[in-house]
Protein backbone atom coordinates (compact mmCIF):
# COMPACT_ATOMS: atom_id res chain seq x y z
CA UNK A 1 19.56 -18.09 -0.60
CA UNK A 2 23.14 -16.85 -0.27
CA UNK A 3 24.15 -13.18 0.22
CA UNK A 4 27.68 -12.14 -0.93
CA UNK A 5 28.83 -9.36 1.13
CA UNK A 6 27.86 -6.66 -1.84
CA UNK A 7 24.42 -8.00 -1.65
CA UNK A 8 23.94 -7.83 2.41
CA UNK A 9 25.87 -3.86 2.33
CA UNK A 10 23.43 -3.13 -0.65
CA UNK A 11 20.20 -4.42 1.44
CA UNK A 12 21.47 -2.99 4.31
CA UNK A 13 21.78 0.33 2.65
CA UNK A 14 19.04 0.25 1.04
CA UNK A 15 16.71 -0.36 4.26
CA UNK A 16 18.37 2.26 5.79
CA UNK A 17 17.28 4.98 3.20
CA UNK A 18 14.23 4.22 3.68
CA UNK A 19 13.95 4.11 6.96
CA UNK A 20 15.41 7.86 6.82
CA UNK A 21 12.87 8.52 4.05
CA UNK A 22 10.36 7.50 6.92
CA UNK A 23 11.53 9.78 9.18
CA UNK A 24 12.38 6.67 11.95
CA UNK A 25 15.20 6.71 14.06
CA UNK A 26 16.92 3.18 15.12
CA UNK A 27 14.51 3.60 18.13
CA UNK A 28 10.95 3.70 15.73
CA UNK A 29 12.79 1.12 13.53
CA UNK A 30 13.37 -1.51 16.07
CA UNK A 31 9.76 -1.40 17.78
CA UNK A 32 7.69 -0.83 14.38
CA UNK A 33 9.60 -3.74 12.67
CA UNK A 34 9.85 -6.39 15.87
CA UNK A 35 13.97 -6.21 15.79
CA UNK A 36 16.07 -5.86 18.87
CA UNK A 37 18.19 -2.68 18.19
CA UNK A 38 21.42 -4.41 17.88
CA UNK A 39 20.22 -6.08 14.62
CA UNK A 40 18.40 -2.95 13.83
CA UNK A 41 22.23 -0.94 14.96
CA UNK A 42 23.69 -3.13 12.65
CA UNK A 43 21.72 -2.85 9.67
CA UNK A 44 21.10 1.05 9.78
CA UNK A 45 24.88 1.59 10.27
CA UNK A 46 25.80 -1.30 7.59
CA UNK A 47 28.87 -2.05 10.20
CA UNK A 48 29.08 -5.46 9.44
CA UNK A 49 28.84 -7.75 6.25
CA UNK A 50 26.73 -10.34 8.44
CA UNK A 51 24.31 -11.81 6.51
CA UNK A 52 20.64 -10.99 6.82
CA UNK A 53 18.39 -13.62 7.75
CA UNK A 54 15.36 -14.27 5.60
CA UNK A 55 13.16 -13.39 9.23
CA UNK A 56 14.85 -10.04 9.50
CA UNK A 57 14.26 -9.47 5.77
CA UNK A 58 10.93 -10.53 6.13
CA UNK A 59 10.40 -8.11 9.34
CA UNK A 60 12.16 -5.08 7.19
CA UNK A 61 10.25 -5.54 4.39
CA UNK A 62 6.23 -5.33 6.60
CA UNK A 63 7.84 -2.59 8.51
CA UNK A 64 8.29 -0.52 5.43
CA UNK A 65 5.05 -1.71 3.63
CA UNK A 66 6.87 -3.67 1.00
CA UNK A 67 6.87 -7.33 0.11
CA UNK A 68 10.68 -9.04 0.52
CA UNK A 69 10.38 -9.62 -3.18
CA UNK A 70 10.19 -5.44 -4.00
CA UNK A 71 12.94 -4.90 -1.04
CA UNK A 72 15.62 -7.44 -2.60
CA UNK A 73 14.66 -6.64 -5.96
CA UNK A 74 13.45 -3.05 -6.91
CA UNK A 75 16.07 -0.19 -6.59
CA UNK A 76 15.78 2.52 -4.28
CA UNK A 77 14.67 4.74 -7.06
CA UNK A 78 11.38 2.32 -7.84
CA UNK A 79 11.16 2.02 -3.54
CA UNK A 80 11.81 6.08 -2.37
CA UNK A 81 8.46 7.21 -3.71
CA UNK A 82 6.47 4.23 -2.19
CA UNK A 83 7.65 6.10 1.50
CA UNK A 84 5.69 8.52 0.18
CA UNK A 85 2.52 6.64 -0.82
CA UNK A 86 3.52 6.76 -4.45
CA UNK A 87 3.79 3.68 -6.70
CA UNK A 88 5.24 3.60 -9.55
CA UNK A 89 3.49 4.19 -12.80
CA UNK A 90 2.56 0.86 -14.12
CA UNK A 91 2.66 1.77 -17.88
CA UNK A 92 1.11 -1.53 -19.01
CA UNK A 93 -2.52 -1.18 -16.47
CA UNK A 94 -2.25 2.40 -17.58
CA UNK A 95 -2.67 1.30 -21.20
CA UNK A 96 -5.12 -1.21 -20.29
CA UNK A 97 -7.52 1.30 -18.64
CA UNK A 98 -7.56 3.44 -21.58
CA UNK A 99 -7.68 0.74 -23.70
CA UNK A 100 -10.67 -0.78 -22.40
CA UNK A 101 -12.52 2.60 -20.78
CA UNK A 102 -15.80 2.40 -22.91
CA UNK A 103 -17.44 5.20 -21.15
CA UNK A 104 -17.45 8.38 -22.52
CA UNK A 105 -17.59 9.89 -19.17
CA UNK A 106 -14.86 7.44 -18.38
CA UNK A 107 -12.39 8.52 -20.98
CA UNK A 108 -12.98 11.94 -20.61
CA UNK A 109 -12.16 11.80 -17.37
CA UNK A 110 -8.92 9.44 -17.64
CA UNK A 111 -7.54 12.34 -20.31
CA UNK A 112 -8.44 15.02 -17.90
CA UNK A 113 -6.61 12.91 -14.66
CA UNK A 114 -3.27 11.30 -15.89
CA UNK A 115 -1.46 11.53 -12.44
CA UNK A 116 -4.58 10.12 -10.16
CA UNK A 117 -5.21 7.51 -13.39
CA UNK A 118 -1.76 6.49 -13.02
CA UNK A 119 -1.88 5.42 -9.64
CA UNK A 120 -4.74 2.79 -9.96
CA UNK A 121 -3.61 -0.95 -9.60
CA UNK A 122 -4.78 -3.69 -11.07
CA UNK A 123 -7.48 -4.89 -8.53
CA UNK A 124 -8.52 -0.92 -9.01
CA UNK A 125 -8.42 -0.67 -12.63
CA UNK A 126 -10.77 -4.34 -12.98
CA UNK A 127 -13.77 -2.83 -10.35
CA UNK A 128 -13.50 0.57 -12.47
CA UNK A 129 -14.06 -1.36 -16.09
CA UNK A 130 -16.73 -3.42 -13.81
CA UNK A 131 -18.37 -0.22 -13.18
CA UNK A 132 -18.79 1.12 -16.49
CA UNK A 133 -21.29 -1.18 -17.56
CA UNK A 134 -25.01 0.09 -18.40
CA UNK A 135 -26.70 1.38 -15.63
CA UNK A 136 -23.48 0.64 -13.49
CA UNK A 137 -21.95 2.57 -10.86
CA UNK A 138 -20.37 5.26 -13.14
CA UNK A 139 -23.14 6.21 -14.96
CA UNK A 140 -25.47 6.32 -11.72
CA UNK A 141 -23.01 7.68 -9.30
CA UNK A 142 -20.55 9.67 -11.40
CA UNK A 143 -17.03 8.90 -12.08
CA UNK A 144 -15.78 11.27 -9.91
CA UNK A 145 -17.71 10.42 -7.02
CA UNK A 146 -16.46 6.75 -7.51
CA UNK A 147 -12.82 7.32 -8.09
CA UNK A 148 -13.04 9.36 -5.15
CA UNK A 149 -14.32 6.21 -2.92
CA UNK A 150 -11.67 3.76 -4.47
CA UNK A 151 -8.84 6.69 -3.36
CA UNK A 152 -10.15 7.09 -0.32
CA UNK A 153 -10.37 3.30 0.45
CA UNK A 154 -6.69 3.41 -0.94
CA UNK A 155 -5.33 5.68 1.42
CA UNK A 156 -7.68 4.29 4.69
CA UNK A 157 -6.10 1.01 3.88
CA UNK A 158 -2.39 2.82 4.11
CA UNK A 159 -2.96 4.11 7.15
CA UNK A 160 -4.64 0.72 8.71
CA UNK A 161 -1.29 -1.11 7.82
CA UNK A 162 0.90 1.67 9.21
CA UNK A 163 -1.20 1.54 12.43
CA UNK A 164 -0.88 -2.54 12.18
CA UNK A 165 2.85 -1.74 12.68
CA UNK A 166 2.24 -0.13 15.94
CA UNK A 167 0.67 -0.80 19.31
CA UNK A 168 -2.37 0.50 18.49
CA UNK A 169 -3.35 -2.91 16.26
CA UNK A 170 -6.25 -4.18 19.16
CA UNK A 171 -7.92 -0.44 18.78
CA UNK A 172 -7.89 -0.82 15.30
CA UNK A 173 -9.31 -4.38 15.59
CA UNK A 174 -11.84 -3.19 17.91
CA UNK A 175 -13.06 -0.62 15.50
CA UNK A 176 -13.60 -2.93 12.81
CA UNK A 177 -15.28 -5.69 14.84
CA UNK A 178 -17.72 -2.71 16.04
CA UNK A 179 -18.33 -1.60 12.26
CA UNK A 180 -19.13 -5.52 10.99
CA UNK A 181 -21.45 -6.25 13.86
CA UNK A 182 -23.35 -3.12 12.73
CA UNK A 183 -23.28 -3.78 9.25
CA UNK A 184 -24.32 -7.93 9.88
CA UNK A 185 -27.11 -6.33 12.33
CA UNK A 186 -28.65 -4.36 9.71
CA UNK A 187 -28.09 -6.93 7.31
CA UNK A 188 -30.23 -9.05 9.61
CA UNK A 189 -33.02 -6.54 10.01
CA UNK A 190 -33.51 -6.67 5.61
CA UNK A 191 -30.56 -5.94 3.79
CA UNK A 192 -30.31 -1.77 4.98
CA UNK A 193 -26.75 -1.07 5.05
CA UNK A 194 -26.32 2.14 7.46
CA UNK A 195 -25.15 5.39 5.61
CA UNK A 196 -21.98 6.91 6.08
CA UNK A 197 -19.91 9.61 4.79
């Protein structure tokens, strides 16, 4: 893919207000994202029209916790609030939800919870309308109690692939190996799962 020089200034810019959104300075930029800090110089200073390669693209865009597709594409406006752990209100899963909440309880409390309703995706919004069948999850457990453990898992998973940027990847990996050998070891002694918080 060819970049004209508006493009590369525009990605360039772009990547650099969001790496101030972060709160990185070229320093955190070049070790979380894998660049040496003249490419990382370059780009955060938007000195030069040199064209990005799809690698340093591709290195920008995990640093950041976007996709290359949502950094070329999306405008800064769309990306800012994603710094933030914020997506953007997708109208059309919104209206799905509601559409297809059957629940009583379920409606109720999507009318009640617009803003946390809005920030389900899609793989989100399927295991809620899952849940809602009889005798399911939301009628034994609550909804609240399991929207709660689907925002929680959101925001655990966040945090796991802001660590993955770091050098603290093989303590994360040891704390998950750990956690599956307990879970497969009480799988193995009949199917208890041990309780957590």
């Amino acid at each position: 893919m060819t970049q004209t020089d508006g493009e590369v200034l525009d990605l360039a810019n772009k990547i650099a207000k969001l790496v101030e959104e972060r709160g990185w300075n070229q320093e955190d930029f070049a070790r979380i994202s894998q660049l040496n800090r003249h490419t990382v110089r370059t780009i955060l200073n938007s000195d030069s029209h040199r064209r990005l390669r799809n690698a340093t693209i591709s290195q920008c865009a995990e640093a950041l916790g976007l996709t290359v597709n949502e950094l070329r594409t999306l405008s800064l406006e769309r990306l800012l609030p994603r710094m933030h752990g914020k997506r953007p209100v997708d109208e059309a899963l919104v209206k799905m939800l509601t559409t297809n909440a059957t629940l009583p309880e379920l409606t109720a409390w999507l009318e009640r919870n617009e803003e946390r309703s809005a920030e389900f995706n899609a793989e989100e919004v399927d295991e809620l309308l899952e849940m809602q069948t009889p005798g399911g999850a939301l009628e034994r457990l609550g909804v609240e109690q399991c929207v709660e453990t689907i925002e929680r898992r959101r925001r655990l998973m966040a945090q796991v692939r802001m660590i993955a940027c770091t050098e603290y990847l093989g303590l994360v990996e040891q704390v998950v190996e750990l956690v599956q050998h307990k879970l497969q070891a009480a799988k193995a002694e009949g199917g208890r799962r041990p309780r957590g918080g």
